[in-house]
N, C-alpha and C. Protein backbone atom coordinates (compact mmCIF):
# COMPACT_ATOMS: atom_id res chain seq x y z
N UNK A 1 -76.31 22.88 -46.10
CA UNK A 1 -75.36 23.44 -47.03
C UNK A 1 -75.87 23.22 -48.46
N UNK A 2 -75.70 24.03 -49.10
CA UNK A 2 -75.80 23.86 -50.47
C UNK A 2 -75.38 23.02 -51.33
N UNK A 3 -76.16 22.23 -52.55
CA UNK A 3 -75.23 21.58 -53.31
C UNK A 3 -73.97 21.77 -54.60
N UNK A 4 -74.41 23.69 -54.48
CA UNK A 4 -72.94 24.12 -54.97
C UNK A 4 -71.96 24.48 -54.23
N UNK A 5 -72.13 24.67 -52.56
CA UNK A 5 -70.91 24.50 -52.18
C UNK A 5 -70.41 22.69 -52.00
N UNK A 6 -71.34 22.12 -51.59
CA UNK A 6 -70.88 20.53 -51.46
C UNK A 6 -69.84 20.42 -53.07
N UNK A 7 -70.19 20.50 -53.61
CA UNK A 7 -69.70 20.61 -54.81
C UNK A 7 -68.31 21.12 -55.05
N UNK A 8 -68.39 22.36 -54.87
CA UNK A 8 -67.11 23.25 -54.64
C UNK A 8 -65.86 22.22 -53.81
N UNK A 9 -66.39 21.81 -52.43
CA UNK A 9 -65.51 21.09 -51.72
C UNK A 9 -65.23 19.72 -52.28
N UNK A 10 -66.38 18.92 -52.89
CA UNK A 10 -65.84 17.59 -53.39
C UNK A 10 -64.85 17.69 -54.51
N UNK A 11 -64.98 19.19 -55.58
CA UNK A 11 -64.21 19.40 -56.74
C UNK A 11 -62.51 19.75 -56.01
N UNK A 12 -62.65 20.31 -54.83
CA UNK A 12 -61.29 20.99 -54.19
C UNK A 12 -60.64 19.19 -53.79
N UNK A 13 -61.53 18.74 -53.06
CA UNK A 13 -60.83 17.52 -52.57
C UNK A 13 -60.07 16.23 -53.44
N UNK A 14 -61.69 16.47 -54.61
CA UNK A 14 -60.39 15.42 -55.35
C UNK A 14 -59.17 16.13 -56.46
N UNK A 15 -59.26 17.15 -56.69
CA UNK A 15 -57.95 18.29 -57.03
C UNK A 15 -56.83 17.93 -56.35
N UNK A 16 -56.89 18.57 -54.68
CA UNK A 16 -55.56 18.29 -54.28
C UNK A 16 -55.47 17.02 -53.96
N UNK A 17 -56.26 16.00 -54.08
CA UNK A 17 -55.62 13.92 -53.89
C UNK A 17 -55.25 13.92 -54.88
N UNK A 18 -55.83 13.87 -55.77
CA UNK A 18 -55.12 13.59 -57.40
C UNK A 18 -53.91 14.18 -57.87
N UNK A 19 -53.76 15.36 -57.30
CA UNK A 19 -52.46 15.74 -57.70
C UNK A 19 -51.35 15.46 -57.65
N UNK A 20 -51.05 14.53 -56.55
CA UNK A 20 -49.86 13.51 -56.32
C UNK A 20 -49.58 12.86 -57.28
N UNK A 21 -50.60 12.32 -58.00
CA UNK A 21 -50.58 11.02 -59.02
C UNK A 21 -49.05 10.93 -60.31
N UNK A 22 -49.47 12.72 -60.18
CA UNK A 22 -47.95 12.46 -61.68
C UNK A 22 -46.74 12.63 -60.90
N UNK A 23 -46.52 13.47 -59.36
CA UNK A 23 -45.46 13.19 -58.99
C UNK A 23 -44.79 11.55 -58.96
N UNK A 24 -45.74 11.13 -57.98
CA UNK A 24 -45.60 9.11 -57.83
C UNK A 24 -45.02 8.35 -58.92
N UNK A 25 -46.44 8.89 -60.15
CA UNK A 25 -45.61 7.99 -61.45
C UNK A 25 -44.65 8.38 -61.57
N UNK A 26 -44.24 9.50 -61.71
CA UNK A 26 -42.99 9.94 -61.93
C UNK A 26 -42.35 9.70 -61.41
N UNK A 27 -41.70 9.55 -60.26
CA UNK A 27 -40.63 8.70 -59.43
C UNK A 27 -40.99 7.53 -59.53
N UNK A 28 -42.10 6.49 -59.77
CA UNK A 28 -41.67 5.35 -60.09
C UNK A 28 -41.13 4.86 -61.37
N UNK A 29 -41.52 5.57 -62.71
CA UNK A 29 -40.84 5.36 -64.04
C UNK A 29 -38.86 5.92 -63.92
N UNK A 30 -39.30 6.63 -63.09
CA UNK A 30 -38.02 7.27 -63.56
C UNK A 30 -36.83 6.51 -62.24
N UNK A 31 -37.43 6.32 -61.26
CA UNK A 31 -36.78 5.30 -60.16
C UNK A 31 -35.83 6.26 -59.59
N UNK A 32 -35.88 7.55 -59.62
CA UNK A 32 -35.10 8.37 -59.11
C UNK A 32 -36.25 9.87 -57.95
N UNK A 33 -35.69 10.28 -57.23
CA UNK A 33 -36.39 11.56 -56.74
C UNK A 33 -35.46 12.42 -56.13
N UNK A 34 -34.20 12.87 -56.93
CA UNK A 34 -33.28 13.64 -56.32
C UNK A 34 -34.22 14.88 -56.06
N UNK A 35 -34.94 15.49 -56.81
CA UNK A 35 -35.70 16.67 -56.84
C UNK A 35 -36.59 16.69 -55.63
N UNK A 36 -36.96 15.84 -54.95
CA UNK A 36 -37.66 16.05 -53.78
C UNK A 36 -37.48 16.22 -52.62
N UNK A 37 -37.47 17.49 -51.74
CA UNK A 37 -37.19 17.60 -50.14
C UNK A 37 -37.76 16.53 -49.31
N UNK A 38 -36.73 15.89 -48.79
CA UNK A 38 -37.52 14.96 -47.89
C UNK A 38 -38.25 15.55 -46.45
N UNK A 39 -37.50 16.66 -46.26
CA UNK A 39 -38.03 17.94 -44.98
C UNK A 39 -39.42 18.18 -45.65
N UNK A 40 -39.31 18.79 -46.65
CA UNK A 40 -40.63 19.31 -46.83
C UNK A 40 -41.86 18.19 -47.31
N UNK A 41 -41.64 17.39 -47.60
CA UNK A 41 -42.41 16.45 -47.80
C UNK A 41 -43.22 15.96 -46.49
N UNK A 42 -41.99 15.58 -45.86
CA UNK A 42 -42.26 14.91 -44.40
C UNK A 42 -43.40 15.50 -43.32
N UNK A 43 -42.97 17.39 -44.01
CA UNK A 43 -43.83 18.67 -43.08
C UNK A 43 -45.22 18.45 -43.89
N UNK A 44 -45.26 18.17 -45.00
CA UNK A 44 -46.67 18.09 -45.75
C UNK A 44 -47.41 16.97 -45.17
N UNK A 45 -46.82 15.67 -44.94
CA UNK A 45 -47.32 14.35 -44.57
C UNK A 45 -47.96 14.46 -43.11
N UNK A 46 -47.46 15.66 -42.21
CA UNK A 46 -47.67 15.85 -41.05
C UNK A 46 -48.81 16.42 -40.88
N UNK A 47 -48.70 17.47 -41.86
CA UNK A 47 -50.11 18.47 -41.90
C UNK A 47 -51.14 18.04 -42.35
N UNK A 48 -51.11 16.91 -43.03
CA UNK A 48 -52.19 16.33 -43.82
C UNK A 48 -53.02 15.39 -43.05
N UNK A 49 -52.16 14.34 -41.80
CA UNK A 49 -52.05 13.78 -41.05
C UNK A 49 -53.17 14.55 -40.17
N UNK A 50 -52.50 15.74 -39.61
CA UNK A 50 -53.24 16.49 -38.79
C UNK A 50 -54.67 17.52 -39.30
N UNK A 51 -54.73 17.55 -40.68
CA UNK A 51 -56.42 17.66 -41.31
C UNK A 51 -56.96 15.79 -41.46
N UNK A 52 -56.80 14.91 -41.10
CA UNK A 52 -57.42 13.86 -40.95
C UNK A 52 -57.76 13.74 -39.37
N UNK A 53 -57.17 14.11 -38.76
CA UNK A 53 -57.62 14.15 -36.83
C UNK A 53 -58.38 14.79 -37.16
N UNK A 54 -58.38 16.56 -37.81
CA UNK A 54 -59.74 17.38 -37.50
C UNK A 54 -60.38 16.65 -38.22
N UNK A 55 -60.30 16.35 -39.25
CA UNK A 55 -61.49 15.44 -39.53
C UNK A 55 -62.41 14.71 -39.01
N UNK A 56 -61.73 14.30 -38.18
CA UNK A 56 -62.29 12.63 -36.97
C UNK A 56 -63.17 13.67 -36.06
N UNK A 57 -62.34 14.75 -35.41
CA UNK A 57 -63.39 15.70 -34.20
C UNK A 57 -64.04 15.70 -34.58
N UNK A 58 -63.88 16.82 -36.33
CA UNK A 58 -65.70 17.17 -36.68
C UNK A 58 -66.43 15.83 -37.53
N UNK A 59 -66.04 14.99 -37.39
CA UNK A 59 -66.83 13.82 -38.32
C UNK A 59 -66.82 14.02 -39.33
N UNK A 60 -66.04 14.09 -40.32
CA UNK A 60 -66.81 15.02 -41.81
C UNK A 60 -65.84 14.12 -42.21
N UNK A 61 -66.66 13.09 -43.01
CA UNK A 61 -66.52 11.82 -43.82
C UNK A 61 -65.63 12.64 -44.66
N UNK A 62 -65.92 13.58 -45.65
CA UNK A 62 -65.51 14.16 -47.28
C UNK A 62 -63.80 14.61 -46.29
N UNK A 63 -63.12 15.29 -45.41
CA UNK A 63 -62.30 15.71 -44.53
C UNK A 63 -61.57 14.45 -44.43
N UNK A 64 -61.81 13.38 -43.36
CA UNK A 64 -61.24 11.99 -43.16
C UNK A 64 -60.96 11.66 -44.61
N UNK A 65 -61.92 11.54 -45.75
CA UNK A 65 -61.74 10.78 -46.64
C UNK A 65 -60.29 11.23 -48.06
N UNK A 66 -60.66 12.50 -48.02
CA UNK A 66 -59.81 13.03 -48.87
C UNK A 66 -58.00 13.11 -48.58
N UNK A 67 -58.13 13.45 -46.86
CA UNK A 67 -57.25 13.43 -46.40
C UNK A 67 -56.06 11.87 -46.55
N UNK A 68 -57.24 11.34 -46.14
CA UNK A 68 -56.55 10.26 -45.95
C UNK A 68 -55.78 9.65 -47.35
N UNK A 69 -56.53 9.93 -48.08
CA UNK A 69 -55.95 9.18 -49.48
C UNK A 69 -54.77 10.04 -49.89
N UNK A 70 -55.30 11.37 -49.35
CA UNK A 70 -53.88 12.34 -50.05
C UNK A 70 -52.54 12.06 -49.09
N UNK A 71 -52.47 11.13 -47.61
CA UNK A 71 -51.66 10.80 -46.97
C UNK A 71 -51.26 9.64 -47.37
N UNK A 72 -51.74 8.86 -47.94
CA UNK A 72 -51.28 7.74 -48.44
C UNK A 72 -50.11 8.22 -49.75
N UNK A 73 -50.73 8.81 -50.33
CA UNK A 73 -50.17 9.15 -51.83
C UNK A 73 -48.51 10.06 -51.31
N UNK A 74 -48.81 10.72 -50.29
CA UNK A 74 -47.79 11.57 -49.75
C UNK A 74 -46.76 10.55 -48.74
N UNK A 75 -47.29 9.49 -48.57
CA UNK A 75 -46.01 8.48 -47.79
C UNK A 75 -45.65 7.68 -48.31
N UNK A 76 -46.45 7.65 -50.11
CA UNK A 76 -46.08 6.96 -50.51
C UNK A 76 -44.53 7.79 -51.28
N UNK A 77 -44.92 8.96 -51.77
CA UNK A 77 -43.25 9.70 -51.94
C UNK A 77 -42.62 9.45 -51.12
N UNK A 78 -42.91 9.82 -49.90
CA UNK A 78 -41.50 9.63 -48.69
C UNK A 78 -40.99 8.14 -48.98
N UNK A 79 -41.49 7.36 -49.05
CA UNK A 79 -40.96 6.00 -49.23
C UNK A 79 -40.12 5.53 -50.25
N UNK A 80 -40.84 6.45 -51.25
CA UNK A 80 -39.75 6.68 -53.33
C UNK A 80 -38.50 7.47 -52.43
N UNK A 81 -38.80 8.58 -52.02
CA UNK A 81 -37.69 9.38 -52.07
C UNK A 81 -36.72 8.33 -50.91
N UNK A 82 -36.90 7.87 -49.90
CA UNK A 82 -36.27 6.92 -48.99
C UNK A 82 -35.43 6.09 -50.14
N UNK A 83 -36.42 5.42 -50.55
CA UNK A 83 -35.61 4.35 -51.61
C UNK A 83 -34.66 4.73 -52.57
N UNK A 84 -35.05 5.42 -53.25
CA UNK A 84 -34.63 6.42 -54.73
C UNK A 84 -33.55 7.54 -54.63
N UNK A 85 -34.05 7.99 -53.65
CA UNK A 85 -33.58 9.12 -53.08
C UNK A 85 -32.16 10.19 -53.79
């Protein structure tokens, strides 16, 4: 593979992990998350969940890796919105 698509995918991966970051702070400064579906959240945490299995089939470290952090960041809302809610 190329190192402008490797590229392409490492720029996509840390895009959508990072993007959690201002939701999180944001429910932790503000200690509230009325604004957040806990359904739809829960459906995101699932799907994300399930691009970390394909990950594992096809081995693809950058797949496992991205995933995983963006599942952390995503249970970590479910847990604000649990609390906060």
């Amino acid at each position: 593979m190329s190192s402008s698509v490797e590229l392409l995918g490492a720029l996509a991966a840390i895009t959508t992990t990072l993007c959690w970051l201002p939701q999180l702070f944001k429910i932790v400064r503000e200690r509230q998350a009325t604004g957040i579906s806990l359904i739809t959240t829960t459906a995101l945490a699932s799907g994300v969940f399930l691009w970390c299995v394909y990950g594992v089939l096809i081995a693809s470290w950058p797949v496992i890796l991205a995933n995983a952090v963006t599942l952390l960041f995503i249970l970590a809302i479910v847990g604000l919105k649990l609390r906060y809610g």
